[in-house]
C-alpha atoms as a PDB file:
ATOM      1  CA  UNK A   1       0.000   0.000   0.000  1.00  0.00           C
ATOM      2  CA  UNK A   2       2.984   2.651   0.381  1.00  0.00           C
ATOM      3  CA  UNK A   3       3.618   2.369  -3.331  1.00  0.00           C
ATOM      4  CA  UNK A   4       0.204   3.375  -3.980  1.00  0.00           C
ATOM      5  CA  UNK A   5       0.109   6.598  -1.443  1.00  0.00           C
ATOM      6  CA  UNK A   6       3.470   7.662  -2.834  1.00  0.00           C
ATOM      7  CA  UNK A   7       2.079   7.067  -6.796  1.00  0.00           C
ATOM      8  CA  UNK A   8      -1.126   9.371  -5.317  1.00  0.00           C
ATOM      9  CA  UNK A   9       0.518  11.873  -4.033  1.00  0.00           C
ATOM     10  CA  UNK A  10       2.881  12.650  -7.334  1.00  0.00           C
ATOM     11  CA  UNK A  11      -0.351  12.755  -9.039  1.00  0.00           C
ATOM     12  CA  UNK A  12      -1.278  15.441  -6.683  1.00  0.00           C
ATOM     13  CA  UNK A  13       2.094  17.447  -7.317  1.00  0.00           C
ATOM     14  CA  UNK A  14       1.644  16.905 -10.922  1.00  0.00           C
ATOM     15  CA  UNK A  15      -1.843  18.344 -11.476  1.00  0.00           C
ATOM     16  CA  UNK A  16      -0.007  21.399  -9.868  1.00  0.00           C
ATOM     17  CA  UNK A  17       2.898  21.187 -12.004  1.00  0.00           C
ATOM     18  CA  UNK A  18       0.331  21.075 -14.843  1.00  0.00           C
ATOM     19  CA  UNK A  19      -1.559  24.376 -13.681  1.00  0.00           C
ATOM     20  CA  UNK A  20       1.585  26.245 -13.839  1.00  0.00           C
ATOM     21  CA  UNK A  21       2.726  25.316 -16.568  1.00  0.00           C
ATOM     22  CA  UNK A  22      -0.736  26.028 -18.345  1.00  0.00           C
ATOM     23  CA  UNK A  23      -0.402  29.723 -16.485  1.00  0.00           C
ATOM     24  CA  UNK A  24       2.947  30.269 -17.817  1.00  0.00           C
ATOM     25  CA  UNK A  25       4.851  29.060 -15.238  1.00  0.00           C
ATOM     26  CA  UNK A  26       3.569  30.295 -11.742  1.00  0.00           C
ATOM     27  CA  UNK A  27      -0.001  30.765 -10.594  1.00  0.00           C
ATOM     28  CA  UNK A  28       0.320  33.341  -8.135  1.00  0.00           C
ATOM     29  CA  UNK A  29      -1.718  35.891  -8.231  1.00  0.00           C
ATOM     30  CA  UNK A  30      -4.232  33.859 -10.408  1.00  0.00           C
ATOM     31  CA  UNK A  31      -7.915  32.846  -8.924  1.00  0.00           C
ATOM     32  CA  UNK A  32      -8.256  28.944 -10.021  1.00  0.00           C
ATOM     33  CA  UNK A  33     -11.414  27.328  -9.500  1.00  0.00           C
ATOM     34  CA  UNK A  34     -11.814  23.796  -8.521  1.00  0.00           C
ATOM     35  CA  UNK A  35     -15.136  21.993  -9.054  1.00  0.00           C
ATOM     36  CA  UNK A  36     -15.385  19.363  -6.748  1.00  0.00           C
ATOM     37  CA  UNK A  37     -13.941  18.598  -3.248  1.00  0.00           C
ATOM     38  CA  UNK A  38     -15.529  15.410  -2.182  1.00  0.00           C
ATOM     39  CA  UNK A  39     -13.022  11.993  -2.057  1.00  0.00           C
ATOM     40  CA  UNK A  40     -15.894  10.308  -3.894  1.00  0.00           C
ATOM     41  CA  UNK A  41     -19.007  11.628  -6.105  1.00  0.00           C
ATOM     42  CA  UNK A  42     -22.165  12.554  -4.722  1.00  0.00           C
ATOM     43  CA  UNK A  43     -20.859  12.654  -1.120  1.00  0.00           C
ATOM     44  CA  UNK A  44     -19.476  14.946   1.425  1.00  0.00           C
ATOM     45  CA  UNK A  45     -16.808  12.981   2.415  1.00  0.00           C
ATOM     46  CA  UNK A  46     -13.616  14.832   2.141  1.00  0.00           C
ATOM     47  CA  UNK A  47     -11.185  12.459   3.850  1.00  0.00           C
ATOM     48  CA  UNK A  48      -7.807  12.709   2.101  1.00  0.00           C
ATOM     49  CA  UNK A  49      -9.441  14.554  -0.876  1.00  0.00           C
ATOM     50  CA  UNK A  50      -7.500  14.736  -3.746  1.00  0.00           C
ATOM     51  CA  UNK A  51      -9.166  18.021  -4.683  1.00  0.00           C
ATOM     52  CA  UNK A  52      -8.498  19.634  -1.687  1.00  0.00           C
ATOM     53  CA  UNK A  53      -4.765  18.679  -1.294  1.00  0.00           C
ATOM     54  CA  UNK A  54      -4.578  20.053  -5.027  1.00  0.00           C
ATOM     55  CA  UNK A  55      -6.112  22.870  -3.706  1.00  0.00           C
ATOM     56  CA  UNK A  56      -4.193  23.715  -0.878  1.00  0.00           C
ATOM     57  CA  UNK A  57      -0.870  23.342  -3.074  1.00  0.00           C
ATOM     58  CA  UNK A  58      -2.335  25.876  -4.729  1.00  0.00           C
ATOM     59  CA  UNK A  59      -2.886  28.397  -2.938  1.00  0.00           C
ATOM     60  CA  UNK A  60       0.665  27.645  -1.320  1.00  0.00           C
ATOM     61  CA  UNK A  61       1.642  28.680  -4.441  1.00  0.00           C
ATOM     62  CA  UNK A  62       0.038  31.987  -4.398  1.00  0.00           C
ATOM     63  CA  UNK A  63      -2.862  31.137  -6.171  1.00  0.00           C
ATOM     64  CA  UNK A  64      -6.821  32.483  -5.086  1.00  0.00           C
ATOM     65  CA  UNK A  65      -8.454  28.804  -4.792  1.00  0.00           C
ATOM     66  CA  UNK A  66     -12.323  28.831  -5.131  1.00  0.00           C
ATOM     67  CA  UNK A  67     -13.432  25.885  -4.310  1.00  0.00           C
ATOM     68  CA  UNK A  68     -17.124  24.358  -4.951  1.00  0.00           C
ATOM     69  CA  UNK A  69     -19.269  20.903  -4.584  1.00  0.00           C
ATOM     70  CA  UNK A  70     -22.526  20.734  -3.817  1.00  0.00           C
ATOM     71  CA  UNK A  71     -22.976  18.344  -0.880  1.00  0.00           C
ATOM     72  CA  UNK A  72     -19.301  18.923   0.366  1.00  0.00           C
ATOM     73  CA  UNK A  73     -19.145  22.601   1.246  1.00  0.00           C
ATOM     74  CA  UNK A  74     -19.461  22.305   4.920  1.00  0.00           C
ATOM     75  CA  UNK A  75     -17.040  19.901   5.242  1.00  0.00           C
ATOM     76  CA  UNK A  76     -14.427  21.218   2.792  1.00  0.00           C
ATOM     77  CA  UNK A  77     -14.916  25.058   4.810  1.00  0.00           C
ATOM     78  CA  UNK A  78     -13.811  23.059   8.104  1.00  0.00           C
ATOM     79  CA  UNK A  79     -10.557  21.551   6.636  1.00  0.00           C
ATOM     80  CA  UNK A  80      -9.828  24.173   4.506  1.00  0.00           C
ATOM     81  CA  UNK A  81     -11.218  27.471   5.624  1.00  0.00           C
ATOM     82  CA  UNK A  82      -8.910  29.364   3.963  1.00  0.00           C
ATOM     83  CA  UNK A  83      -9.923  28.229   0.225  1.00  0.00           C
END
């Protein structure tokens, strides 16, 4: 199971690395939207979210993070109130 947290998490890093790139090489100062915080659909579960790591990166990174779902907003405010 380590091989699969550590292949996670560089997917993580690498839908950052993607964003910058896409921005032209830094997003600070940009406002990215992410739709979707939830670990799985329809849910408010936000255990180890993908989304909301992302997210955090982010924003670590200078971005503005808006984040939105649905049925995980409560949830997602109280890990992340800062996005």
């Amino acid at each position: 199971m380590p091989m699969l947290t550590t292949i996670n998490n560089r997917r993580r890093q690498r839908t950052v690395d993607l964003a910058t790139e896409e921005l032209g090489g830094s997003v600070s100062g940009r406002t990215i939207g992410i739709l979707g915080a939830a670990f799985k659909p329809e849910s408010d579960d936000v255990r180890d979210s993908p989304a909301l790591n992302v997210a955090g990166l982010l924003q670590l990174n200078g971005a503005a993070v808006n984040v939105y779902d649905p049925k995980a907003m409560e949830n997602s405010r109280r890990v992340f109130p800062t996005l």
